[in-house]
Protein backbone atom coordinates (compact mmCIF):
# COMPACT_ATOMS: atom_id res chain seq x y z
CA UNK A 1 162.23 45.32 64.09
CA UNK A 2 164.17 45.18 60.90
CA UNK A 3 166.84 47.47 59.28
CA UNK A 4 166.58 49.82 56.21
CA UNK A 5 167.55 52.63 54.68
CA UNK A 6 170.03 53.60 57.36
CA UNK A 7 167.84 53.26 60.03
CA UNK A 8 165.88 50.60 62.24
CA UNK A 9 162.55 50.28 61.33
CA UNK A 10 159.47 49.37 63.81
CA UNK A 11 155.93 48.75 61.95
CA UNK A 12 157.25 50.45 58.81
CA UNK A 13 158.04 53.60 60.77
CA UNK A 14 161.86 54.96 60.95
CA UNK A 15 162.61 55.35 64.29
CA UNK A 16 164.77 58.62 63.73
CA UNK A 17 161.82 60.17 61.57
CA UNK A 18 160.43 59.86 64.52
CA UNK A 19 162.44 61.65 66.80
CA UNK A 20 162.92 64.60 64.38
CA UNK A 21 158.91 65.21 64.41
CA UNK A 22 158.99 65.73 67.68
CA UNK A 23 160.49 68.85 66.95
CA UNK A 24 158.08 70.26 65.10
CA UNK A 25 154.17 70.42 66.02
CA UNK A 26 151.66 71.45 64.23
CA UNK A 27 147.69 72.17 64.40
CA UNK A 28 145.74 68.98 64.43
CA UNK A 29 145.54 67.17 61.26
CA UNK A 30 148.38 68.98 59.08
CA UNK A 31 150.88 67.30 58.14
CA UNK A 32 154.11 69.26 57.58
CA UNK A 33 155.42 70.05 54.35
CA UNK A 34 158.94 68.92 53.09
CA UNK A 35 160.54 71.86 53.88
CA UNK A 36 159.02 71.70 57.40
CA UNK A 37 160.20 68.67 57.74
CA UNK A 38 163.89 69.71 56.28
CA UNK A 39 163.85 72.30 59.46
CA UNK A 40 162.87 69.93 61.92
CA UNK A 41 165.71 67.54 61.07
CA UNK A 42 168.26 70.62 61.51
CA UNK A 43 166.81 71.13 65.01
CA UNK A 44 167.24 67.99 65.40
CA UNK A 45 170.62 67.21 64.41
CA UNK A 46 172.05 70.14 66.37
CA UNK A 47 170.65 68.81 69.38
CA UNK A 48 172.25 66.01 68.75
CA UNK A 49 175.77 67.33 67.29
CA UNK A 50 175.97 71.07 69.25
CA UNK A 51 177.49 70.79 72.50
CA UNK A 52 176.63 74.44 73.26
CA UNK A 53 173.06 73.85 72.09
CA UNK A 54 171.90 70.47 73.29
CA UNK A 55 170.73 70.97 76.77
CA UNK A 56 168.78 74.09 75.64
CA UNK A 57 167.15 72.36 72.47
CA UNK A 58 166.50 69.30 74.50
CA UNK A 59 162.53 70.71 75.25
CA UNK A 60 162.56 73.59 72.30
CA UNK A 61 160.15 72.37 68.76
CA UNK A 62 158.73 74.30 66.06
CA UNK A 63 155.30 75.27 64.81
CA UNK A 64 155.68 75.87 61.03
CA UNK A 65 158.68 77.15 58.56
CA UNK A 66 158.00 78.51 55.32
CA UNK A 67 160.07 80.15 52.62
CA UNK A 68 160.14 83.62 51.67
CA UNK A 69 161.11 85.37 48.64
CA UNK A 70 163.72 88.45 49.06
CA UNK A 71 164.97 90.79 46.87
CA UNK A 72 167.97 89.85 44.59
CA UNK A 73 166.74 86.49 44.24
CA UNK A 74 167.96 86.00 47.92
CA UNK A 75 164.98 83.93 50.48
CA UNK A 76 164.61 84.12 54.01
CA UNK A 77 163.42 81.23 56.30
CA UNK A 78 160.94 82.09 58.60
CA UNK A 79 160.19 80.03 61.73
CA UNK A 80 157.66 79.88 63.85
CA UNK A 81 158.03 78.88 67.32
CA UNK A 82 155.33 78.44 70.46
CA UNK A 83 154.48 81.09 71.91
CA UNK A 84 155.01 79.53 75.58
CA UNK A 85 158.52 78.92 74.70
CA UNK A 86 159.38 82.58 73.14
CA UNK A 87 161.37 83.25 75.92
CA UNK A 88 163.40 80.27 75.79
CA UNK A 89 164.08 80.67 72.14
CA UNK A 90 165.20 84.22 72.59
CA UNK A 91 167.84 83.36 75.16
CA UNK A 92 169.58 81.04 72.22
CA UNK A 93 168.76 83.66 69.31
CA UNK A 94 171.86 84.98 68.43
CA UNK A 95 173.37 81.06 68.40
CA UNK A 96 171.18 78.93 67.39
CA UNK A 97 169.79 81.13 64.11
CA UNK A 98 173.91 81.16 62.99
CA UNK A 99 174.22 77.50 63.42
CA UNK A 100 170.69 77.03 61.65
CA UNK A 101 171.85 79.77 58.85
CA UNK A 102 174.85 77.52 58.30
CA UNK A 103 172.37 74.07 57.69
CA UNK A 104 170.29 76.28 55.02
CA UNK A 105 173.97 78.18 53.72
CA UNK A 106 172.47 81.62 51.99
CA UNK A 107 169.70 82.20 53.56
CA UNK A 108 168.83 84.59 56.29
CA UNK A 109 166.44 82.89 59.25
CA UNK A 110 164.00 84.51 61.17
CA UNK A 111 162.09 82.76 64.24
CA UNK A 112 158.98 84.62 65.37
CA UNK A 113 156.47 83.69 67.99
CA UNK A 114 153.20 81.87 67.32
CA UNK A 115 150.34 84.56 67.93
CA UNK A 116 146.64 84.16 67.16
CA UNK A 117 144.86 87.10 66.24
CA UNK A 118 141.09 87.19 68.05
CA UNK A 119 138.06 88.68 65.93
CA UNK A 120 136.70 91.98 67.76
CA UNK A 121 133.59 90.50 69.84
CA UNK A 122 130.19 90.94 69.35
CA UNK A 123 128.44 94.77 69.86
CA UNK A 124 126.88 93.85 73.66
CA UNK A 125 129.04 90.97 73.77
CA UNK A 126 130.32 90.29 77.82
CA UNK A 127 133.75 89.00 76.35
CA UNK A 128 136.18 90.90 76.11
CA UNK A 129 139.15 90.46 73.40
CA UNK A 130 142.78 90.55 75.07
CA UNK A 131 145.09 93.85 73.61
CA UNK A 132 147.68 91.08 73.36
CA UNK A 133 145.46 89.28 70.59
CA UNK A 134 144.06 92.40 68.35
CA UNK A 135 145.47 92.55 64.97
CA UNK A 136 147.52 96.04 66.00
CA UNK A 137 149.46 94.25 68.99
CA UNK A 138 149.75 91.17 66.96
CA UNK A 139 151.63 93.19 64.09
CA UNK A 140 153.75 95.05 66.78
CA UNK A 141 155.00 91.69 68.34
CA UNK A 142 155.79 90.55 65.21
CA UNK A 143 157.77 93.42 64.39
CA UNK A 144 159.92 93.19 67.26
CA UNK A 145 160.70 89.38 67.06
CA UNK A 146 161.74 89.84 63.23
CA UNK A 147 164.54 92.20 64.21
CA UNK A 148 165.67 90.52 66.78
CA UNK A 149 168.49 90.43 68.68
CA UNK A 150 168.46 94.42 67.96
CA UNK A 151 165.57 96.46 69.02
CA UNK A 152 163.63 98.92 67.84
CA UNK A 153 164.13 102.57 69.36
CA UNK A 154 161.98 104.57 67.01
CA UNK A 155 159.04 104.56 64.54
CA UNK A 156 157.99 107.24 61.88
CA UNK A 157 155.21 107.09 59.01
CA UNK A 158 155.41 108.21 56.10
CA UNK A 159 152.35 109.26 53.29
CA UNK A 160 153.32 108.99 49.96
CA UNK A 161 151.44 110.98 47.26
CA UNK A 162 149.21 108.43 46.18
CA UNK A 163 147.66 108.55 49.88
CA UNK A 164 149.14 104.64 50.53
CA UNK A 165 151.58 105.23 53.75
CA UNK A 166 154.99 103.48 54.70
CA UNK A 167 156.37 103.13 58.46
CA UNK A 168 160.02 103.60 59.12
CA UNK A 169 161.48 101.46 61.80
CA UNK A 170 164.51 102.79 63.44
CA UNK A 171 166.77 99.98 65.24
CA UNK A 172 169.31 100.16 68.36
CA UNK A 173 173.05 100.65 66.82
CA UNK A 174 174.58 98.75 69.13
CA UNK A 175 173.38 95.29 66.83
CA UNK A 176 173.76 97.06 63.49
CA UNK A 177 177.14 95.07 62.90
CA UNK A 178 175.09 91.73 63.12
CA UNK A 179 171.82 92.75 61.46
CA UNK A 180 172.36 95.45 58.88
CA UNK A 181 172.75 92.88 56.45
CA UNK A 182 169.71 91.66 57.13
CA UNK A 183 167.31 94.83 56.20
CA UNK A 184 165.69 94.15 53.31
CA UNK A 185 164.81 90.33 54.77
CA UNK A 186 163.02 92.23 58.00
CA UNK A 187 161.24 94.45 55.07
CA UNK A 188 160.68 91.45 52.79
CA UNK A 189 159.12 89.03 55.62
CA UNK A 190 156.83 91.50 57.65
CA UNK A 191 155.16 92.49 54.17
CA UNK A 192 154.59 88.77 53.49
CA UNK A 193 153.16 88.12 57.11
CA UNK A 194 151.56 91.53 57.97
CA UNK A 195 150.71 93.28 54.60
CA UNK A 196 152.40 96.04 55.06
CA UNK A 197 155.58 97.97 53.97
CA UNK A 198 158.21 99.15 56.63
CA UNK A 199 162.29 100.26 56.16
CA UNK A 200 164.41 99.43 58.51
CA UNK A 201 167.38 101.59 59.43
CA UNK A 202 169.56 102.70 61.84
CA UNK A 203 169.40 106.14 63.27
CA UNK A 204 172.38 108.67 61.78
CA UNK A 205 174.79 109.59 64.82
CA UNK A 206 176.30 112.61 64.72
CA UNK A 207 180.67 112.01 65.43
């Protein structure tokens, strides 16, 4: 074992690069990216630094993190975490995306559950597809963990001219204090993920 670069070293391998990877796992074979890896290392090092956190993030890891592109020249930083450990995750929402927010200062970050979407089965096929894994349920689940911690109370469509349509997505007032600034991200990140265009507002209350 030898020391470099801030670090001990065993077989050429940092030891703390390798703690940080354990919080993030990905599919067999992919590696992950920089930024990926940039994301990890924030778990990490609030684990290690947040008193609040530390127990909680002790088991939590990632799947994947990616950049998104909002308007204004503003991006968003989407994380995805197990599905199995949703729950978990949601307890520490509110918390743990402010202290991430401050590690990547600017940007608004958005965890969402890790969902596979199942191809319809075969006409005369025995199997039978789960609702939880069709495309429709998929998109649904997705909505709700973007706009998380508030939830959403109401949705409308709308058909524009050309025939194209656009869902409205109405969300409880009571978070609108900590999310409204966060609007056009929910817009900007379910079109890049889903493919489709939704608004997000809150519902007008009458005085």
């Amino acid at each position: 074992m030898y020391y470099r670069s801030g670090c001990w070293l065993k077989t050429a391998v940092c030891i703390e690069d390798v703690y940080f990877e354990k919080k993030i796992n990905k599919d067999k074979d992919v590696e992950p990216t920089e930024f990926e890896e940039s994301v990890a290392q924030a778990f990490f090092d609030l684990e290690n630094s947040n008193i609040d956190l530390k127990s909680d993030l002790k088991d939590l890891y990632i799947n994947s993190a990616v950049q998104i592109d909002v308007s204004g020249g503003r991006k968003a930083v989407v994380i995805q975490v197990p599905y199995r450990l949703r729950k978990a995750f949601r307890r520490l929402q509110v918390k743990l995306v402010r202290e991430i927010e401050k590690k990547f200062s600017g940007k608004d970050v958005i965890l969402i559950a890790t969902r596979r979407i199942l191809r319809p089965p075969k006409k005369g096929s025995a199997v039978q597809r789960p609702r939880s894994r069709t495309l429709t349920a998929v998109h649904e689940a997705m909505l709700e963990d973007i706009v998380l911690p508030a939830e959403i109370v109401g949705k409308r469509i709308r058909y524009r001219i050309d025939g194209t349509k656009m869902m409205k997505v109405y969300l409880d007032p009571k978070e609108q204090n900590n999310t409204e600034y966060k609007l056009e991200t929910f817009s900007a990140v379910y079109r890049k993920l889903a493919g489709k265009d939704v608004v997000f507002e809150f519902p007008v209350t009458e005085a």
